[in-house]
N, C-alpha and C. Protein backbone atom coordinates (compact mmCIF):
# COMPACT_ATOMS: atom_id res chain seq x y z
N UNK A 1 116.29 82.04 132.33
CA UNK A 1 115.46 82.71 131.34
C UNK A 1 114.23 81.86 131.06
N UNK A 2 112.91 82.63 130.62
CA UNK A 2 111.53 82.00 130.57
C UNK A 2 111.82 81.47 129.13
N UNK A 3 111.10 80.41 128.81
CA UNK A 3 110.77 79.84 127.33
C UNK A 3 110.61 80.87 126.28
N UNK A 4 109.91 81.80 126.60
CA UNK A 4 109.23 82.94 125.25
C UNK A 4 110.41 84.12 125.60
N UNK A 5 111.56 84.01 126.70
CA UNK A 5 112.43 85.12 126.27
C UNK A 5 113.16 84.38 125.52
N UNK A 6 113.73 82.94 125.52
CA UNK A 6 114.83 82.44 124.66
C UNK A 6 113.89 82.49 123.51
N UNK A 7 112.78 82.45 123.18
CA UNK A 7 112.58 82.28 121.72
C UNK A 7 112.67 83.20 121.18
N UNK A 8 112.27 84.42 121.68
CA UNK A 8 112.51 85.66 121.74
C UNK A 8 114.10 86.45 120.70
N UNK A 9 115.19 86.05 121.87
CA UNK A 9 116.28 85.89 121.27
C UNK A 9 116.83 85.36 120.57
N UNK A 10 116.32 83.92 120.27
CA UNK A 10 116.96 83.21 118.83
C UNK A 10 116.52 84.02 117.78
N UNK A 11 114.78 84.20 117.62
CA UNK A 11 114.24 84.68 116.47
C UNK A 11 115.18 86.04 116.41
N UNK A 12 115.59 87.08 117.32
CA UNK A 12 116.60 88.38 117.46
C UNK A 12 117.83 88.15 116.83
N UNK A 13 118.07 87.38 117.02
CA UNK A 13 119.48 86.68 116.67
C UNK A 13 119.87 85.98 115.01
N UNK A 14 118.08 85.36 114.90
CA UNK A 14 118.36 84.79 113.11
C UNK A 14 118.04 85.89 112.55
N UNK A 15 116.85 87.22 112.65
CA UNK A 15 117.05 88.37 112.03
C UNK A 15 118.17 89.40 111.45
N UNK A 16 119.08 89.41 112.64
CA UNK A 16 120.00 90.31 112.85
C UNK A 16 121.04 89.60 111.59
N UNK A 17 121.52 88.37 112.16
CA UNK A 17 122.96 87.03 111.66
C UNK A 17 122.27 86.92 110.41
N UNK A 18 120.88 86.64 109.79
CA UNK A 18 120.37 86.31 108.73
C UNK A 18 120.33 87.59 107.85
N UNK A 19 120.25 88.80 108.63
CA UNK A 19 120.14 89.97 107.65
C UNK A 19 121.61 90.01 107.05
N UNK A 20 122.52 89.85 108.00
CA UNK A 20 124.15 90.52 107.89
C UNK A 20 124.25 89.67 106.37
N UNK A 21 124.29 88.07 106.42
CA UNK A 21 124.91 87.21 106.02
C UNK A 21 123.75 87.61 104.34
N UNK A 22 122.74 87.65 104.92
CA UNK A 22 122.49 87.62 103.29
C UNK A 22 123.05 89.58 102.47
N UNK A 23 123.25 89.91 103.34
CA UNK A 23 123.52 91.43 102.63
C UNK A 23 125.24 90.95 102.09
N UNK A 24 126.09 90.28 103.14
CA UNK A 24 127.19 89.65 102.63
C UNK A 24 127.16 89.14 101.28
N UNK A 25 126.34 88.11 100.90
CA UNK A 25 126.18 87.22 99.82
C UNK A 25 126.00 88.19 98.80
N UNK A 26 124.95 89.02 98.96
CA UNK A 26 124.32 89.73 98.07
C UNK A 26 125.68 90.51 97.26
N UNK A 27 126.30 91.35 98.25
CA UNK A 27 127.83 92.11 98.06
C UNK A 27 128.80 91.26 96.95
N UNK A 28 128.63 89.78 97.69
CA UNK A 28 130.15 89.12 96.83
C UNK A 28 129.06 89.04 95.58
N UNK A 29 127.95 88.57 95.39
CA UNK A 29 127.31 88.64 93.87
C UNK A 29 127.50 89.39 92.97
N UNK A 30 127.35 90.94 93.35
CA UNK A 30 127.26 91.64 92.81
C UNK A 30 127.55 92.89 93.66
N UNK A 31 129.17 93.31 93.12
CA UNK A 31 129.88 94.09 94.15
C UNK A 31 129.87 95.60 93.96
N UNK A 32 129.43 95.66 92.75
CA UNK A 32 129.40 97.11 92.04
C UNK A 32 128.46 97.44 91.15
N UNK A 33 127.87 98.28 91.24
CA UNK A 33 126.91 98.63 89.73
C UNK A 33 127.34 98.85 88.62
N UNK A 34 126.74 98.23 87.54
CA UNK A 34 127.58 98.07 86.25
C UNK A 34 127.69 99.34 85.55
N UNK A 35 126.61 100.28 85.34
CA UNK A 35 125.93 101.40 85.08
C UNK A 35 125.85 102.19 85.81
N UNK A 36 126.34 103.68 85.86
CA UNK A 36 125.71 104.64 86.60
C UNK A 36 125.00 105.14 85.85
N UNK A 37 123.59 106.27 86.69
CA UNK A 37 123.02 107.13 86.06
C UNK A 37 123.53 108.64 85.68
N UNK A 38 123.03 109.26 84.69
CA UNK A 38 123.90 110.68 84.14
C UNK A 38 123.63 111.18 85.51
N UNK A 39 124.77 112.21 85.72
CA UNK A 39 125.18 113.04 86.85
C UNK A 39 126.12 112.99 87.63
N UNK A 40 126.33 113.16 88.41
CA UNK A 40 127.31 112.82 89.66
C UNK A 40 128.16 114.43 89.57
N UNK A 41 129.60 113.53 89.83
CA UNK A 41 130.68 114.58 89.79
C UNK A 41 130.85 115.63 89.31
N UNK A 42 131.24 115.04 87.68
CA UNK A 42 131.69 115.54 86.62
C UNK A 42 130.43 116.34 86.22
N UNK A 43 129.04 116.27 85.96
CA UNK A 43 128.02 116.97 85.98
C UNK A 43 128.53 118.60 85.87
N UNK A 44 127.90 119.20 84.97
CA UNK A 44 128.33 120.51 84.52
C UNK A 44 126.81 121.00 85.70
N UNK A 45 126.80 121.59 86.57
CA UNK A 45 125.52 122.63 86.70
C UNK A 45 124.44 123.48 85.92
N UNK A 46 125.86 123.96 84.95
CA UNK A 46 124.98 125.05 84.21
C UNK A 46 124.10 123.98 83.19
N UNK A 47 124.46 123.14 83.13
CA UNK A 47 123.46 122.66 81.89
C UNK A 47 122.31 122.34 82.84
N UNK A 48 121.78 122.17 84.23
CA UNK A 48 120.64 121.93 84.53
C UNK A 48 119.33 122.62 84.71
């Protein structure tokens, strides 16, 4: 492999491993939203 494909692939490689790991971190921080906003399920229709 040429010089600028391996650099190529590391930088591919800390994007990808660096995205996962910080979305990981992010998860164990803060695993759930404390608050939902009005609506969802239970939401009656007719009142909209």
């Amino acid at each position: 492999m040429t010089p600028i494909a391996i650099t190529f692939l590391v930088i591919a490689a800390v994007l990808i491993w660096g995205g996962l790991a910080t979305s990981v971190l992010f998860l164990v921080a803060k695993p759930s939203v404390a608050v939902y906003p009005d609506g969802g399920e239970d939401a009656d229709p007719d009142d909209a």
